[in-house]
Protein backbone atom coordinates (compact mmCIF):
# COMPACT_ATOMS: atom_id res chain seq x y z
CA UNK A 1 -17.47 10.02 0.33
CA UNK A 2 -14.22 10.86 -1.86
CA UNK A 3 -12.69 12.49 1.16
CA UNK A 4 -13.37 9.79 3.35
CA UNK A 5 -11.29 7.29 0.80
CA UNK A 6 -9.13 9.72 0.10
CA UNK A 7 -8.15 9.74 3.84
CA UNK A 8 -7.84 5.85 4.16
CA UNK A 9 -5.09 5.59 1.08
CA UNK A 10 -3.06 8.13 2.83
CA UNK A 11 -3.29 6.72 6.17
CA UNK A 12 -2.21 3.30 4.48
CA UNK A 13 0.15 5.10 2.54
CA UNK A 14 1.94 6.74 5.76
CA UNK A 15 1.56 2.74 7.37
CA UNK A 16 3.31 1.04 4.64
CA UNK A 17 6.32 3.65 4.70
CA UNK A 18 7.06 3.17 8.83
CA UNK A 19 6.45 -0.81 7.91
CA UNK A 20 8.48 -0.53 4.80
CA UNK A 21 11.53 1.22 7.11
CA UNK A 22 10.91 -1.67 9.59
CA UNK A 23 11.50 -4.25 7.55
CA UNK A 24 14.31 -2.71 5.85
CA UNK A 25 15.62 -2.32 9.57
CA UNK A 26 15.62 -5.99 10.23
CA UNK A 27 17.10 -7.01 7.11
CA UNK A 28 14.62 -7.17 4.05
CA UNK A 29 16.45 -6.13 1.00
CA UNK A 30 14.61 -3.30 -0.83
CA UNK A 31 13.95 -5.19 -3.96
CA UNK A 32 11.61 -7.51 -1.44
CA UNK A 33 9.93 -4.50 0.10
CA UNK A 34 9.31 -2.39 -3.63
CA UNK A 35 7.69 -6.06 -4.40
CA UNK A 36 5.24 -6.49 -1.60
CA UNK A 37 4.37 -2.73 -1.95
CA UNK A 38 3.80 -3.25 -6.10
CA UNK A 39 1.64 -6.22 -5.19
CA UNK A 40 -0.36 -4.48 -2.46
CA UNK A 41 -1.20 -1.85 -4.70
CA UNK A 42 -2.30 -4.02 -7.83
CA UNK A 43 -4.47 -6.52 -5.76
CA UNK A 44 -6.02 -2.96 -4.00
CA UNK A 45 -6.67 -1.39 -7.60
CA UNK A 46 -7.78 -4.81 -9.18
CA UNK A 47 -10.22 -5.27 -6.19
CA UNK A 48 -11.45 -1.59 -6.59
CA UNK A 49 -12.15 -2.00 -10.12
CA UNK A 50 -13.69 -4.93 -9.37
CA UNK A 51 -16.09 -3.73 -7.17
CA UNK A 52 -16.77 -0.57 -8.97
CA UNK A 53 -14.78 2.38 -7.04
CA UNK A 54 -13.29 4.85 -9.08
């Protein structure tokens, strides 16, 4: 079961860096992209230790 999570955060991880790049790309600054990737990953953990995942 671990590995099986394990592979979904680096498949998102390896998603958010070619998205992250994109945006930068078209003209995000990085301060906007370190935000939206800060945010993703405190709503995931908050959500996870809501539901009880460790």
């Amino acid at each position: 079961m671990y590995q099986h999570l394990r592979c979904q955060i680096v498949g998102r991880l390896a998603w958010q860096n070619r998205y992250g790049g994109l945006r930068l790309a078209i003209g995000a600054k990085k301060h906007g992209v370190s935000m939206q990737f800060l945010i993703d990953a405190v709503v995931l953990s908050a959500l996870g230790g809501l539901i009880g995942i460790e």
